[in-house]
C-alpha atoms as a PDB file:
ATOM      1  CA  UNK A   1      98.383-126.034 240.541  1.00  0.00           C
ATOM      2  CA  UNK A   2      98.836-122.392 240.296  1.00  0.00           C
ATOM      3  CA  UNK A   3     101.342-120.130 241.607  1.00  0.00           C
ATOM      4  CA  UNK A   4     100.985-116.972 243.389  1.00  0.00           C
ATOM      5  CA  UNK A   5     101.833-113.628 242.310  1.00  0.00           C
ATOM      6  CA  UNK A   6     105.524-112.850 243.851  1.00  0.00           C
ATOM      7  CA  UNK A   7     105.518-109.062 242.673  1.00  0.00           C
ATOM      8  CA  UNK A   8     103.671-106.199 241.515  1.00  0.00           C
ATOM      9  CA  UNK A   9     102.396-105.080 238.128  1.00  0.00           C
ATOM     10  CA  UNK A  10     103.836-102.523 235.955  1.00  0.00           C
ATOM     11  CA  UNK A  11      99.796-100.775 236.032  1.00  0.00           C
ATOM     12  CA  UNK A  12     100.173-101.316 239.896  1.00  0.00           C
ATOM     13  CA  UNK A  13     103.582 -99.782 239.636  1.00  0.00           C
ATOM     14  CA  UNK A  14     102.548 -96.751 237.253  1.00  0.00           C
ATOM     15  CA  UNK A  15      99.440 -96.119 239.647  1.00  0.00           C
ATOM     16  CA  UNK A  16     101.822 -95.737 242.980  1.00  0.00           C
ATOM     17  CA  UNK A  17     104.355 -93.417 241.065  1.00  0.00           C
ATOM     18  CA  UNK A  18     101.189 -91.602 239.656  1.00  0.00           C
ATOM     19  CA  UNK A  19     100.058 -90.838 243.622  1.00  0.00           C
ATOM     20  CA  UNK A  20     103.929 -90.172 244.808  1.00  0.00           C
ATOM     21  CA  UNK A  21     103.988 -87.223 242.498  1.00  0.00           C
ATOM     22  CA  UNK A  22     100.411 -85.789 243.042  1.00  0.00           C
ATOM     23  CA  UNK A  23     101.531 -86.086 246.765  1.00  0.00           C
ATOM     24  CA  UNK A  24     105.148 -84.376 246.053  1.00  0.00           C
ATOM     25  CA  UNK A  25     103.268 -81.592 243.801  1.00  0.00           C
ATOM     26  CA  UNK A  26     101.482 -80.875 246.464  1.00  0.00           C
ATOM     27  CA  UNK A  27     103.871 -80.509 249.427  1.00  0.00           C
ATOM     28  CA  UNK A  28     105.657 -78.109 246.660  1.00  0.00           C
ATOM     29  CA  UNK A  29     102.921 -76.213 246.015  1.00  0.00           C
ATOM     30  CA  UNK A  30     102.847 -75.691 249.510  1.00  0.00           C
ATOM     31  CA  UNK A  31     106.071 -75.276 250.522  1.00  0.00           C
ATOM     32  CA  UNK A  32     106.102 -72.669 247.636  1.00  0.00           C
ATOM     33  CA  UNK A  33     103.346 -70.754 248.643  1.00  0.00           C
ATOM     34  CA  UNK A  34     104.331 -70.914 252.172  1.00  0.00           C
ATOM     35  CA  UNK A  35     107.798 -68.952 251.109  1.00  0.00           C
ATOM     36  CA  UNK A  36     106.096 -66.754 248.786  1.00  0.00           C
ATOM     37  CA  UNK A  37     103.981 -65.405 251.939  1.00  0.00           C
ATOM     38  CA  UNK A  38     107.120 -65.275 253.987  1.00  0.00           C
ATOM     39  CA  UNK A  39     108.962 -63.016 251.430  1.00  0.00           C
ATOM     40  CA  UNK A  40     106.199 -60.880 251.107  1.00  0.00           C
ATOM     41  CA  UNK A  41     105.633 -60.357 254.998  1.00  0.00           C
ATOM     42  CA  UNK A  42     109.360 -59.513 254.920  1.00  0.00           C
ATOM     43  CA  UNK A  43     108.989 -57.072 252.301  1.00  0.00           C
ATOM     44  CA  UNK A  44     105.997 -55.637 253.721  1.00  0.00           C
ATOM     45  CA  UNK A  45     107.898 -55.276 256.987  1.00  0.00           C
ATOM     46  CA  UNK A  46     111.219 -53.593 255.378  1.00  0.00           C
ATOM     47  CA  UNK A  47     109.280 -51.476 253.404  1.00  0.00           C
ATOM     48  CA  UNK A  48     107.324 -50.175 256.591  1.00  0.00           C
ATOM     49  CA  UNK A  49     110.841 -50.086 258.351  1.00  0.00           C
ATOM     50  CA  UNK A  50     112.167 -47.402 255.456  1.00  0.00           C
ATOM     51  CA  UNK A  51     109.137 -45.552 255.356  1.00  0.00           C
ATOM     52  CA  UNK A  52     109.011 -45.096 259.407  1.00  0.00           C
ATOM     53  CA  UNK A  53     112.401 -44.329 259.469  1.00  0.00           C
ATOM     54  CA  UNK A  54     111.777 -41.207 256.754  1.00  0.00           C
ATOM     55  CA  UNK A  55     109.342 -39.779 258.722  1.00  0.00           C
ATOM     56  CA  UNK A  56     110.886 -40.175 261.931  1.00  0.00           C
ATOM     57  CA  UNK A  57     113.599 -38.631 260.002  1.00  0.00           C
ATOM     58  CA  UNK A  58     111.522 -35.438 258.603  1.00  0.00           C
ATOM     59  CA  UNK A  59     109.168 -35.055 261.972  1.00  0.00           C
ATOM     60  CA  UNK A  60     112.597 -34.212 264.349  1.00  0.00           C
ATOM     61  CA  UNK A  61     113.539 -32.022 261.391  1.00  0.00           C
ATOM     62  CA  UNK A  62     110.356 -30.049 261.115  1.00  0.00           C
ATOM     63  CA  UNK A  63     109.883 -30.299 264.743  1.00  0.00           C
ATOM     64  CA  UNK A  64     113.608 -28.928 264.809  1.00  0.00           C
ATOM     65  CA  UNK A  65     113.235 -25.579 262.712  1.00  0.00           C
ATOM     66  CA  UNK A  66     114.864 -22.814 263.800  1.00  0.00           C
ATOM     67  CA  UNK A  67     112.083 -19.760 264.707  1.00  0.00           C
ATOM     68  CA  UNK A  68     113.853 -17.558 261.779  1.00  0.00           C
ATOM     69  CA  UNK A  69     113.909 -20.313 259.088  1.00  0.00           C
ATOM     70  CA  UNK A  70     111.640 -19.664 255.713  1.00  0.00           C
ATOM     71  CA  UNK A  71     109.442 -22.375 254.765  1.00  0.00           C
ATOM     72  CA  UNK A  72     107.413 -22.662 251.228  1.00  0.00           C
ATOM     73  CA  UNK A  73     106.020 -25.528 249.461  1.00  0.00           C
ATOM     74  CA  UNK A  74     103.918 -26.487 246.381  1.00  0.00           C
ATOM     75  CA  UNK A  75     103.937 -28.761 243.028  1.00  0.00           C
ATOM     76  CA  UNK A  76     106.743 -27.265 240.170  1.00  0.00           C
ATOM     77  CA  UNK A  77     104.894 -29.266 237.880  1.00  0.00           C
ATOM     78  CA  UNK A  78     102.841 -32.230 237.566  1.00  0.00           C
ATOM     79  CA  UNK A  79     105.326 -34.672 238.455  1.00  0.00           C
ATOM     80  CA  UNK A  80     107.271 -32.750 241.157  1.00  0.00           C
ATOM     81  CA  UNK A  81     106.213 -31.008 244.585  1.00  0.00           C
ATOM     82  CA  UNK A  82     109.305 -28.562 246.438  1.00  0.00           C
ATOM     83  CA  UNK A  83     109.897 -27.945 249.578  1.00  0.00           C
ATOM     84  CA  UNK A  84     112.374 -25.139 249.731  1.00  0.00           C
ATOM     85  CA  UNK A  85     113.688 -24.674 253.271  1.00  0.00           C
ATOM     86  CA  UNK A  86     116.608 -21.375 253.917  1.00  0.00           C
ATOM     87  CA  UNK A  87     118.080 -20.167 257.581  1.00  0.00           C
ATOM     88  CA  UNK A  88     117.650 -23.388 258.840  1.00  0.00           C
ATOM     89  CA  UNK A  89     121.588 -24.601 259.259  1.00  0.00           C
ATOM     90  CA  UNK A  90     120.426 -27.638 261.378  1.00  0.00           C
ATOM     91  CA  UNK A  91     117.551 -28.643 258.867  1.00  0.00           C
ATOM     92  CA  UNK A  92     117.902 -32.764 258.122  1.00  0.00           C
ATOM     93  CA  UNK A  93     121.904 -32.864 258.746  1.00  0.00           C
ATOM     94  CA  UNK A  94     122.503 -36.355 260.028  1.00  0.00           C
ATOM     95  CA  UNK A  95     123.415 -36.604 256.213  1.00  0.00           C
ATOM     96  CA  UNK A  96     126.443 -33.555 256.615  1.00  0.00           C
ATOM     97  CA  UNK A  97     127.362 -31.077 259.144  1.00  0.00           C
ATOM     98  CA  UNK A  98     125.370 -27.778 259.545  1.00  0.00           C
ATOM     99  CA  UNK A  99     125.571 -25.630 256.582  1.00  0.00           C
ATOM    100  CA  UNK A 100     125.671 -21.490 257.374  1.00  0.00           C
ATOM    101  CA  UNK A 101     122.510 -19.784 257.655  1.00  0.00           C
ATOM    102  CA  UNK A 102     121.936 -18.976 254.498  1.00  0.00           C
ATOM    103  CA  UNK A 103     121.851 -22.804 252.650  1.00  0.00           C
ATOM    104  CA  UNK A 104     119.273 -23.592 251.129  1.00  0.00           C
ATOM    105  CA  UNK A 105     117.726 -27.606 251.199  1.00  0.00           C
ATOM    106  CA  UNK A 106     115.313 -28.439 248.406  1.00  0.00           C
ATOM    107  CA  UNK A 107     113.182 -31.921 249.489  1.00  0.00           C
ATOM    108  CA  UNK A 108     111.341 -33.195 246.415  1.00  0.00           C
ATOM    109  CA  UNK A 109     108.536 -35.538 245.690  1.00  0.00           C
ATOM    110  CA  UNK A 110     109.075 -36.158 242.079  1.00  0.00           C
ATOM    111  CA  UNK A 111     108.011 -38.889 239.615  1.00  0.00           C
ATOM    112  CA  UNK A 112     109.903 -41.139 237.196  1.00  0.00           C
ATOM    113  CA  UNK A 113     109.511 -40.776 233.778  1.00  0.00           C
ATOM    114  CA  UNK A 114     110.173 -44.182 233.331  1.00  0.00           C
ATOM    115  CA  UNK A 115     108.192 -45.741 235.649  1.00  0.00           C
ATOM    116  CA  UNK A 116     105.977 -43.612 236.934  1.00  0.00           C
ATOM    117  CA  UNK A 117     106.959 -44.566 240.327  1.00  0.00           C
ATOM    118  CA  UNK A 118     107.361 -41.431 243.200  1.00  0.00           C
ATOM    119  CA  UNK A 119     110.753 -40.691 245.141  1.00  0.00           C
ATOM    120  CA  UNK A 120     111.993 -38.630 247.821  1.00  0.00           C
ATOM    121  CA  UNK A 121     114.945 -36.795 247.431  1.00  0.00           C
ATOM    122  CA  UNK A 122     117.360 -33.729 248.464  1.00  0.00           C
ATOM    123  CA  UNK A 123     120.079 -31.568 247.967  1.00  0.00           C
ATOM    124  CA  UNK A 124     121.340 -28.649 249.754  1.00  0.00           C
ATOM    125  CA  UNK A 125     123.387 -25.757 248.732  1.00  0.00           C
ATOM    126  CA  UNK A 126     125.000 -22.555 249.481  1.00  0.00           C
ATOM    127  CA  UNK A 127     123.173 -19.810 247.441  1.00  0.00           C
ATOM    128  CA  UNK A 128     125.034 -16.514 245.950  1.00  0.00           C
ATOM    129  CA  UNK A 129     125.025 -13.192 247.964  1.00  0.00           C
ATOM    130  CA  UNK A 130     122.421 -11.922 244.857  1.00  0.00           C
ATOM    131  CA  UNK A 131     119.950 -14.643 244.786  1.00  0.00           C
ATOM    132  CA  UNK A 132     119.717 -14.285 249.187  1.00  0.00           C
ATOM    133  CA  UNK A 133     119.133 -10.452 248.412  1.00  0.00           C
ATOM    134  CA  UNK A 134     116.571 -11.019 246.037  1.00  0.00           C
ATOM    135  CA  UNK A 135     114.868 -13.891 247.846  1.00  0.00           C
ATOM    136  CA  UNK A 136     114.508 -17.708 246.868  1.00  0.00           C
ATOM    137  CA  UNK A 137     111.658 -19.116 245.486  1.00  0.00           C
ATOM    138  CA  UNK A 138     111.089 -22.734 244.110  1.00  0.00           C
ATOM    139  CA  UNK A 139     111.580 -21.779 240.337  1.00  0.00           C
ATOM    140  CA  UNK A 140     114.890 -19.895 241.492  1.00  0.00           C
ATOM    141  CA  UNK A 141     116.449 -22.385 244.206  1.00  0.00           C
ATOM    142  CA  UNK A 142     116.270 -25.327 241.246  1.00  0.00           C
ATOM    143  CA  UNK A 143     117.927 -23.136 238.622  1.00  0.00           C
ATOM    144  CA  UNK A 144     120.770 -22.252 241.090  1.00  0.00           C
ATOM    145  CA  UNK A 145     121.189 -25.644 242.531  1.00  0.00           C
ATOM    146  CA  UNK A 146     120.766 -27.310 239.118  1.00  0.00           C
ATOM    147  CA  UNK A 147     124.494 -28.578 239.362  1.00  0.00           C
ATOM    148  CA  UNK A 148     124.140 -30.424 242.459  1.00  0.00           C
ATOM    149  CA  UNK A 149     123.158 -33.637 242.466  1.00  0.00           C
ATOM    150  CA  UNK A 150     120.043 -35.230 244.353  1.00  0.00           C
ATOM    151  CA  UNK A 151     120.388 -37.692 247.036  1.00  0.00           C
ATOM    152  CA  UNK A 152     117.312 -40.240 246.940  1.00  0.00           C
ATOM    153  CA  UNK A 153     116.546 -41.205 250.406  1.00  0.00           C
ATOM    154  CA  UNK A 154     113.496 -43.340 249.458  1.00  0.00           C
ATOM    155  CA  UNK A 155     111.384 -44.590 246.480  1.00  0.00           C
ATOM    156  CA  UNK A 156     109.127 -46.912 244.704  1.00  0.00           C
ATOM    157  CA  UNK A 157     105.898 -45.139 245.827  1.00  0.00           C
ATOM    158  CA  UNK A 158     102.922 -45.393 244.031  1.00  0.00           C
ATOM    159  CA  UNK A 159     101.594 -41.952 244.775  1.00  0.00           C
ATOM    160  CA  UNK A 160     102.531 -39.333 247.709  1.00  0.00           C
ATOM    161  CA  UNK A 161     100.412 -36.189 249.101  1.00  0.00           C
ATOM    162  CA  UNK A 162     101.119 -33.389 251.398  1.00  0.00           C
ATOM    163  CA  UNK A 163      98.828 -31.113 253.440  1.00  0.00           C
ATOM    164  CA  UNK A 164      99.280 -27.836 255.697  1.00  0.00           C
ATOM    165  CA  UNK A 165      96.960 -26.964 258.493  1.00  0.00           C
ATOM    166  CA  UNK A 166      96.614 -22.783 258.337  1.00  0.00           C
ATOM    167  CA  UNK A 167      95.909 -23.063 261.982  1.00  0.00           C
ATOM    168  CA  UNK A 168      94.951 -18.722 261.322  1.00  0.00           C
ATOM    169  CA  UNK A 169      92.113 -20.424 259.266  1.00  0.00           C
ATOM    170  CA  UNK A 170      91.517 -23.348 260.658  1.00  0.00           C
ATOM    171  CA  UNK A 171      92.006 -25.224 257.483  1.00  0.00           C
ATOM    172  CA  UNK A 172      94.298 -28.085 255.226  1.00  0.00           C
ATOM    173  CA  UNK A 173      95.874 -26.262 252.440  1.00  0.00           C
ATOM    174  CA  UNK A 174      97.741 -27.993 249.532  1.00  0.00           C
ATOM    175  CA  UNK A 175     100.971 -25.384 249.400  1.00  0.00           C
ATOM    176  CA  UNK A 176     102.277 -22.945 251.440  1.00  0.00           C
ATOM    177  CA  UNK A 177     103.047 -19.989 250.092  1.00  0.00           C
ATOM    178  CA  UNK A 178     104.196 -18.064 253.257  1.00  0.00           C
ATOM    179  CA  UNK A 179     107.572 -17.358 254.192  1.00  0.00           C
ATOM    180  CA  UNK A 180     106.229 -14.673 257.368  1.00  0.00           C
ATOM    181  CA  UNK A 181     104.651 -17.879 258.876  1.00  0.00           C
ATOM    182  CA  UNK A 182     104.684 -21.210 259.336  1.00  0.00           C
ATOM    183  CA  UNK A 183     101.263 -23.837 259.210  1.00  0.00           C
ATOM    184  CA  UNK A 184     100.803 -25.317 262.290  1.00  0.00           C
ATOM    185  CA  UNK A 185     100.873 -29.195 260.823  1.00  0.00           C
ATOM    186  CA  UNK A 186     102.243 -30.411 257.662  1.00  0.00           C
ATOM    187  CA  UNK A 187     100.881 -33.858 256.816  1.00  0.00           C
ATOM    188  CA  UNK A 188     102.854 -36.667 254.527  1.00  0.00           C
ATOM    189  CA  UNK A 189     101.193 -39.578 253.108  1.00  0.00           C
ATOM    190  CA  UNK A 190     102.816 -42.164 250.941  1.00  0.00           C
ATOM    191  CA  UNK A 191     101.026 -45.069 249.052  1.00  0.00           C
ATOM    192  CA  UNK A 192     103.228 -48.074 248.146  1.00  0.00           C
ATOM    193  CA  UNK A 193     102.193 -51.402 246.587  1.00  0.00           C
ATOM    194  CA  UNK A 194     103.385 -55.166 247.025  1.00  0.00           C
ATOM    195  CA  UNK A 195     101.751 -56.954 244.084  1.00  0.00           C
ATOM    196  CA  UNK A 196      98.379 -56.436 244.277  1.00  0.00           C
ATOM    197  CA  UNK A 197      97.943 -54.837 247.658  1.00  0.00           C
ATOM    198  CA  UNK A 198      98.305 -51.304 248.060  1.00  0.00           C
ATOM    199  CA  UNK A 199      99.400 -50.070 251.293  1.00  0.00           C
ATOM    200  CA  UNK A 200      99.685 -46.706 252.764  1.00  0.00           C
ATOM    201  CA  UNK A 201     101.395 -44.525 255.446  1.00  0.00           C
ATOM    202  CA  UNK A 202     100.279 -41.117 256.944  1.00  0.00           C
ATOM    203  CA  UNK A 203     102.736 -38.863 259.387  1.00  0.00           C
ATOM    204  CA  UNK A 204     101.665 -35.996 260.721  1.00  0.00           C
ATOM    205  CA  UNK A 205     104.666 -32.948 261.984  1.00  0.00           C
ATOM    206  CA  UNK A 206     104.341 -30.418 263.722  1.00  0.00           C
ATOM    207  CA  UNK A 207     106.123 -27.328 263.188  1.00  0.00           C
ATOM    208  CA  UNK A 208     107.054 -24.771 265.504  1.00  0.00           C
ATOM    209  CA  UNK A 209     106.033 -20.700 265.288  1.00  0.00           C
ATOM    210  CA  UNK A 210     108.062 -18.271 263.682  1.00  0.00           C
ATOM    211  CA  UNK A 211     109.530 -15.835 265.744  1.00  0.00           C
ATOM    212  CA  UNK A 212     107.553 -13.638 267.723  1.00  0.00           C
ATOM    213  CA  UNK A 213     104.528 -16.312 268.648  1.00  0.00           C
ATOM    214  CA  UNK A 214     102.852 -15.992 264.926  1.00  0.00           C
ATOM    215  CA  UNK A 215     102.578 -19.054 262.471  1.00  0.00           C
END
């Protein structure tokens, strides 16, 4: 008379271990995925956090501009725009107290050589008596200020743009050029990536009138 079987196989055994780690591959693949998403909502959400906080940061500052402060902007080259900012003691100072009226602040959009990536960065300075008599431009404020150093206060963006509404013409210019007036809008946008998913953010400032009413 024959026995029963008291145990299992080794091909019974080899098939259960074969379904334990299909079934543990696939809660890690999961679990995996599920963490990848979470880091990349976080990043998505910091990133968003920095780039609010710039432009809350520039819109109180352009909003803030004294009636007498000179204002010009435009690309230096391909792979830098200038703004070049003078009489404006007050301009963007949570990072130092108030300069004299004559200090000049240089905010760049500029691109990495190395990666090709787009920053935001500044420096301010206090200019010599004979480049205020002779008047600052763009080429001249980076030749005097060429010593001091620039403070990044974001980067990693894929591309960046920046408008002026001539509200005399009613129209969006690329530069201005201006120093007797002031557009009535300047608008920033910034593109940024996470992996594969570019992502953008517009901010619109206004600016208030030069002195005597005229922009």
């Amino acid at each position: 008379k024959s026995q029963g079987r008291s145990g299992l196989t080794l091909i019974e055994v080899m098939v259960a271990l074969g379904v334990l780690v299909i079934l543990v591959s696939g809660i890690f693949m999961v679990v995996q995925t599920a963490l990848k998403t979470v880091l990349l909502i976080d990043r998505r959400a910091s990133r968003e956090d920095e780039v609010t906080n710039l432009t809350d940061i520039l819109r109180s500052g352009f909003r803030s501009l004294p009636t007498h402060a000179r204002l010009t902007a435009g690309p230096v080259s391909p792979k830098e725009y200038l703004f070049v900012v003078q009489n404006a003691p007050g301009f963007l100072t949570w990072l130092s107290a108030p300069g004299s009226d004559h200090e000049v602040v240089l905010l760049s959009l500029r691109q990495d050589g190395a990666n090709e990536r787009w920053r935001i960065c500044l420096k301010r300075f206090e200019p010599s008596a004979s480049l205020v008599e002779q008047g600052v431009t763009a080429q001249t404020a980076l030749k005097a200020g060429a010593q001091v150093p620039w403070l990044e206060l974001v980067g990693d963006f894929e591309r960046t743009g920046v408008r002026f509404y001539d509200s005399a013409d009613q129209r969006w210019l690329d530069q201005w050029k201006n120093t007797q007036a002031r557009p009535a809008l300047i608008e920033l946008t910034l593109v940024y990536e996470h992996t594969k998913d570019a992502r953008s953010a517009a901010a619109i400032f206004w600016v208030p009138p030069v002195k005597g009413g005229k922009r």
